[in-house]
N, C-alpha and C. Protein backbone atom coordinates (compact mmCIF):
# COMPACT_ATOMS: atom_id res chain seq x y z
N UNK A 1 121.22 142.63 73.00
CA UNK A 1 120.26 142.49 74.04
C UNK A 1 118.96 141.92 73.55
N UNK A 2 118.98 142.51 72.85
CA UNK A 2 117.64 141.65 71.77
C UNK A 2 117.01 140.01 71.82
N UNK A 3 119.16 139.78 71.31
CA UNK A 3 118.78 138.04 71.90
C UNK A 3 118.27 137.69 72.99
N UNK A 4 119.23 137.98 73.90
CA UNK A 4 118.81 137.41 75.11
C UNK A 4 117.64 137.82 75.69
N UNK A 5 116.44 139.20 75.41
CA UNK A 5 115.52 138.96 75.42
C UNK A 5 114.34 138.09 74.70
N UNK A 6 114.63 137.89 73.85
CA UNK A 6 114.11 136.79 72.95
C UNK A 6 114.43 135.14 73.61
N UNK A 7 115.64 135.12 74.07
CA UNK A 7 116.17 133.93 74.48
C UNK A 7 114.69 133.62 76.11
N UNK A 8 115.09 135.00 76.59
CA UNK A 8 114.51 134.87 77.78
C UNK A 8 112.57 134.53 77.48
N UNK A 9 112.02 135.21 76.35
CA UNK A 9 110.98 135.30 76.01
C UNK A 9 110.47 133.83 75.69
N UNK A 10 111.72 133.01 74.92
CA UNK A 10 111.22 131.83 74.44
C UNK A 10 111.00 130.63 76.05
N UNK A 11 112.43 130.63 76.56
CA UNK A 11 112.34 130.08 77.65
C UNK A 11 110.96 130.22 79.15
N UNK A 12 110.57 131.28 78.99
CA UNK A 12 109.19 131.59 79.53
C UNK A 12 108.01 130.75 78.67
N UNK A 13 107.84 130.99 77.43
CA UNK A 13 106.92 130.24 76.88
C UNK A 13 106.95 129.07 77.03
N UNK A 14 108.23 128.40 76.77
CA UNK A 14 108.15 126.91 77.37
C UNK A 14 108.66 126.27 78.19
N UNK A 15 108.62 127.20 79.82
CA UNK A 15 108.21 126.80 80.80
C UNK A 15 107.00 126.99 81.04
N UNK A 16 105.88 127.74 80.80
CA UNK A 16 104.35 127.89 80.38
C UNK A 16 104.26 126.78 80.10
N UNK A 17 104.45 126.63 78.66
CA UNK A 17 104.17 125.32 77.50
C UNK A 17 104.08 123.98 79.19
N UNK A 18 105.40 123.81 79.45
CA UNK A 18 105.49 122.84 80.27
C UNK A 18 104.50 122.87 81.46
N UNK A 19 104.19 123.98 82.43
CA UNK A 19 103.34 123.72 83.45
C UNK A 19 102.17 123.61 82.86
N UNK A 20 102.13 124.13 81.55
CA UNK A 20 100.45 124.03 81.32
C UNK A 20 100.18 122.14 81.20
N UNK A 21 101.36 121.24 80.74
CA UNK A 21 101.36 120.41 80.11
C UNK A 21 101.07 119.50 81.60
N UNK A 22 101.96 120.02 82.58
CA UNK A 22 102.03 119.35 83.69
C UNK A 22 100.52 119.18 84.47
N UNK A 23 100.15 120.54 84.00
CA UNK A 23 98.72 120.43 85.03
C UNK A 23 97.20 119.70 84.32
N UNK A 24 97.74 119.85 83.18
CA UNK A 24 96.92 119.13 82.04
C UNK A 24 97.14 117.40 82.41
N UNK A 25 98.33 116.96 82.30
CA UNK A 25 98.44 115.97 83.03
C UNK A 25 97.97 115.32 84.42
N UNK A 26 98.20 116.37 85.22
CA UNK A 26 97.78 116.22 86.85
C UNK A 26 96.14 116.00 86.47
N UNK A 27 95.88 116.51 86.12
CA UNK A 27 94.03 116.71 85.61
C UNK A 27 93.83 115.33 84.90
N UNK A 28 94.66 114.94 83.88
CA UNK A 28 94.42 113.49 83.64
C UNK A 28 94.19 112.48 84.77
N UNK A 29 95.52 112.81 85.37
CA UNK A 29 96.02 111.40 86.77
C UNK A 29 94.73 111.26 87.83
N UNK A 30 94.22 112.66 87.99
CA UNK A 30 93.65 112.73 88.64
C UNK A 30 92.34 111.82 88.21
N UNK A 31 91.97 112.25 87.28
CA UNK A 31 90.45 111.48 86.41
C UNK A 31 90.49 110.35 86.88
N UNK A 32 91.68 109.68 86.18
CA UNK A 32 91.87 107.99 86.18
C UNK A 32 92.05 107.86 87.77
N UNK A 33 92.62 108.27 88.09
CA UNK A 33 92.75 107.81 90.21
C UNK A 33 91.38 108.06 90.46
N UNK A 34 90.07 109.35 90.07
CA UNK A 34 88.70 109.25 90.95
C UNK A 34 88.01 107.66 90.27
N UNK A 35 88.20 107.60 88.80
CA UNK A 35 87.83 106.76 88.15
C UNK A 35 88.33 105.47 88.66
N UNK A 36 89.13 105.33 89.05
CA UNK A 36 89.56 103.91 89.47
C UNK A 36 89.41 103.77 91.13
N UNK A 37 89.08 104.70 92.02
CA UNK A 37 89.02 105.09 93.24
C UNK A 37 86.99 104.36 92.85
N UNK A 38 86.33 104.74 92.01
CA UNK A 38 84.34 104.61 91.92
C UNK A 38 84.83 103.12 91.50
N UNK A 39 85.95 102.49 90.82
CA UNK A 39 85.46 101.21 90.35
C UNK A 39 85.64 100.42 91.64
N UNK A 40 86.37 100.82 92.14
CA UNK A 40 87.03 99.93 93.26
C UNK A 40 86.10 99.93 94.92
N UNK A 41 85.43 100.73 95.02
CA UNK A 41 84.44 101.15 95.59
C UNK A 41 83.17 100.41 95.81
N UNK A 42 82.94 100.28 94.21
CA UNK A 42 81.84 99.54 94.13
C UNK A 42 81.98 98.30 93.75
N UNK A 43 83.50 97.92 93.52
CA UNK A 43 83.93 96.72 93.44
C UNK A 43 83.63 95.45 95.54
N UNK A 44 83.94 96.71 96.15
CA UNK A 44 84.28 96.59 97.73
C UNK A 44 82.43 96.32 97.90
N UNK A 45 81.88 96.79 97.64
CA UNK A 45 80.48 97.11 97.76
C UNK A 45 79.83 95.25 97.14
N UNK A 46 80.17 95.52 96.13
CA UNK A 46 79.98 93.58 95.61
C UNK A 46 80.19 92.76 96.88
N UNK A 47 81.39 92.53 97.13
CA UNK A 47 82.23 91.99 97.16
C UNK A 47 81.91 91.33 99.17
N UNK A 48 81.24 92.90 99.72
CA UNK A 48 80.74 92.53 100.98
C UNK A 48 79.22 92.06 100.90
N UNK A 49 79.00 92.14 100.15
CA UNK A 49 76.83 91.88 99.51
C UNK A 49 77.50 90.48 99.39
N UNK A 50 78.40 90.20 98.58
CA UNK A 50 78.23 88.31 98.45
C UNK A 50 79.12 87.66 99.46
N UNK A 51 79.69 88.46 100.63
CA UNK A 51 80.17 87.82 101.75
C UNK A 51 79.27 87.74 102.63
N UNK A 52 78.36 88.73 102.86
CA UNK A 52 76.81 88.32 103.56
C UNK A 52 76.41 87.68 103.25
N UNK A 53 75.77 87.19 101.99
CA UNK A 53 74.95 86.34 101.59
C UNK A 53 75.46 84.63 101.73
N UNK A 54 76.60 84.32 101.76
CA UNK A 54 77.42 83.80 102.03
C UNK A 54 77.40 83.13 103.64
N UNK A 55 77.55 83.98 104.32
CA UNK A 55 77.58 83.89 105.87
C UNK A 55 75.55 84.00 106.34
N UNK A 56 74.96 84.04 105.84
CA UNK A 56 73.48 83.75 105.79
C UNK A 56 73.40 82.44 105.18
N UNK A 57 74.11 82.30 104.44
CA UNK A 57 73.71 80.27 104.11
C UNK A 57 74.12 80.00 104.49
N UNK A 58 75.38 79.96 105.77
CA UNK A 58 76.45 79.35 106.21
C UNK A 58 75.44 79.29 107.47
N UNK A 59 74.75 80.40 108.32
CA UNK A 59 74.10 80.19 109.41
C UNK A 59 72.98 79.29 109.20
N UNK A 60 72.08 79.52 108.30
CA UNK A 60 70.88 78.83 107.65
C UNK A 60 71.09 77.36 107.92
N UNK A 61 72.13 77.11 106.86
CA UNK A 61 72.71 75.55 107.21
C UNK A 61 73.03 74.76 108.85
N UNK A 62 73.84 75.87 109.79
CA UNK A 62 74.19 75.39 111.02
C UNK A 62 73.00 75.18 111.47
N UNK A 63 71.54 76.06 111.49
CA UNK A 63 70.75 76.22 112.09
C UNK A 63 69.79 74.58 111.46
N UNK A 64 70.09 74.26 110.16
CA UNK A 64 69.53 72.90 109.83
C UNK A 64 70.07 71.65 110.50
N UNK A 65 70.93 71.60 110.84
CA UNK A 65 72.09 70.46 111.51
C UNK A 65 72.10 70.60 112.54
N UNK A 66 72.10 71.49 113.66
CA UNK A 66 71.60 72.10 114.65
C UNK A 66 69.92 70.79 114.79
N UNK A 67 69.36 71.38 114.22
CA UNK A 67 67.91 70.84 114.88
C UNK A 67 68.44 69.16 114.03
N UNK A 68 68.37 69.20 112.83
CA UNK A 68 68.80 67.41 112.51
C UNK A 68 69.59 66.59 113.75
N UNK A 69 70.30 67.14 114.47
CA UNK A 69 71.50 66.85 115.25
C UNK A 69 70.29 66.40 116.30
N UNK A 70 69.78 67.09 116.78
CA UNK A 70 68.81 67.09 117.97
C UNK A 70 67.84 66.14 117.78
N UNK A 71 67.46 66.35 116.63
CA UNK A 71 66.50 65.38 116.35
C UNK A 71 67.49 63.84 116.28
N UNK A 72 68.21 63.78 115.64
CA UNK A 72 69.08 62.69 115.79
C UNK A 72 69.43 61.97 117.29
N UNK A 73 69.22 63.01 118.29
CA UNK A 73 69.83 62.46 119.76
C UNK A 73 68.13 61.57 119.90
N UNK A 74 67.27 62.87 119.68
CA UNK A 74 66.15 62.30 120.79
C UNK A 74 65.71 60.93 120.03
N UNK A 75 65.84 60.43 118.69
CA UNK A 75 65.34 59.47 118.23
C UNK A 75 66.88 58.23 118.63
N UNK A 76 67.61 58.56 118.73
CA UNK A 76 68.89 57.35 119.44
C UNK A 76 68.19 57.20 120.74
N UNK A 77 68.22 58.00 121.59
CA UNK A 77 67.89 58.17 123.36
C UNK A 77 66.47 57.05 122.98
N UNK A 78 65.78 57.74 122.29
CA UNK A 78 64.19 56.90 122.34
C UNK A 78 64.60 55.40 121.97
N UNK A 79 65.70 55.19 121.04
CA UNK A 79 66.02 53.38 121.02
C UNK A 79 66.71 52.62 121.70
N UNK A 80 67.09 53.86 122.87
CA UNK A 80 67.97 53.16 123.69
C UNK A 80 67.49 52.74 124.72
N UNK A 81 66.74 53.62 125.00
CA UNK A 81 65.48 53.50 126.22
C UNK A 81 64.67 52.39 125.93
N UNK A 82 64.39 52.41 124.65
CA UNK A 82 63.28 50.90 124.24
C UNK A 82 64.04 50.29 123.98
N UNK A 83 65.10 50.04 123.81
CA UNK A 83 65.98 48.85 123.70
C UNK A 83 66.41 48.24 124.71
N UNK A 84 66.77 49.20 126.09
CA UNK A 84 66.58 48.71 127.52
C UNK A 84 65.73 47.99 127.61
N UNK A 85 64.37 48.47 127.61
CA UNK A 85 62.86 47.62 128.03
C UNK A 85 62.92 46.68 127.27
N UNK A 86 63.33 46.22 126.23
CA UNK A 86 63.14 45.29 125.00
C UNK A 86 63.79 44.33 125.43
N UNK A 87 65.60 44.45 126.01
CA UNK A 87 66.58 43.42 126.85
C UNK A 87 65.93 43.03 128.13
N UNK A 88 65.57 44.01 128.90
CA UNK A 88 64.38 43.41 130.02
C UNK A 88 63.56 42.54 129.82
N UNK A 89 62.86 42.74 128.77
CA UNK A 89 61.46 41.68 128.73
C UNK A 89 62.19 40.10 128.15
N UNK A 90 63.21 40.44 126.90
CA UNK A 90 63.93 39.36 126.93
C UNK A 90 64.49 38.33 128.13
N UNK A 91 65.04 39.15 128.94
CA UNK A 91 65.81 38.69 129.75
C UNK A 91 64.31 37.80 130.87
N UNK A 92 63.58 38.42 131.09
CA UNK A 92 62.45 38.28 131.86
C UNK A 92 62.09 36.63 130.95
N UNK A 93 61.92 36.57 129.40
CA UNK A 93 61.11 35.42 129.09
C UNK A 93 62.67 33.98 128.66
N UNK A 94 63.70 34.42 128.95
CA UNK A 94 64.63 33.55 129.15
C UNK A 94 64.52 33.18 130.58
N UNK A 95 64.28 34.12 131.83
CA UNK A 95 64.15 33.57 132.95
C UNK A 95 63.24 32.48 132.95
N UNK A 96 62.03 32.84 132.58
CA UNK A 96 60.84 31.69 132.88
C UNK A 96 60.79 30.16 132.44
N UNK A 97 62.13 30.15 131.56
CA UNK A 97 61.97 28.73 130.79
C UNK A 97 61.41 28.49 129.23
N UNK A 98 61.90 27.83 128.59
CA UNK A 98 61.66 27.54 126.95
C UNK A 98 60.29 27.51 127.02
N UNK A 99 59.61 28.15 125.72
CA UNK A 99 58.31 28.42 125.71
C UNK A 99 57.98 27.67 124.49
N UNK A 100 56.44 27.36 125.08
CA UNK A 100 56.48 26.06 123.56
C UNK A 100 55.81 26.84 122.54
N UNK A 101 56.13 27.11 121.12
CA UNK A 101 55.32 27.70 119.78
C UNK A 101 54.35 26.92 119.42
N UNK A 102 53.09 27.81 119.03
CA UNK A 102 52.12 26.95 118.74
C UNK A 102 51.71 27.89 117.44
């Protein structure tokens, strides 16, 4: 009987041995998962800071092309308009007959 208390005695210790090993482990996994859970975090945290900044030069820019654009119409419109009056007055000093240069 001896043995098999002994047998039984050892087999307790290292199932001990083992959960202690297991939870010692779990306690590792765990570390590295919070640890890699803060890198990733503040990885996400980067990552939306330079997608804003990003989408702020992207508006910045529309908002430059935007007014260039505008400014672009009203200075066409303004040569088109004087370019009307300009074919008018032409047209007006072809009506009157060859003009002599002096």
């Amino acid at each position: 009987m001896s043995e098999s208390l002994q047998s039984v005695q050892e087999m307790m210790v290292k199932e001990q041995f083992c959960e202690g090993w297991q939870v010692q482990q779990c306690t590792l996994d765990e570390g590295r998962r919070l640890k890699r859970r803060e890198k990733n975090r503040v990885a996400a945290q980067r990552s939306r800071k330079r997608q804003m900044q990003r989408a702020d030069l992207l508006h910045e820019a529309c908002e430059l092309l935007e007014q260039r654009n505008k400014s672009l119409k009203r200075e066409r419109l303004d040569q088109l308009r004087g370019g009307t009056a300009g074919a008018d007055q032409l047209t007006e000093g072809l009506s009157s007959g060859p003009q002599k240069l002096t």
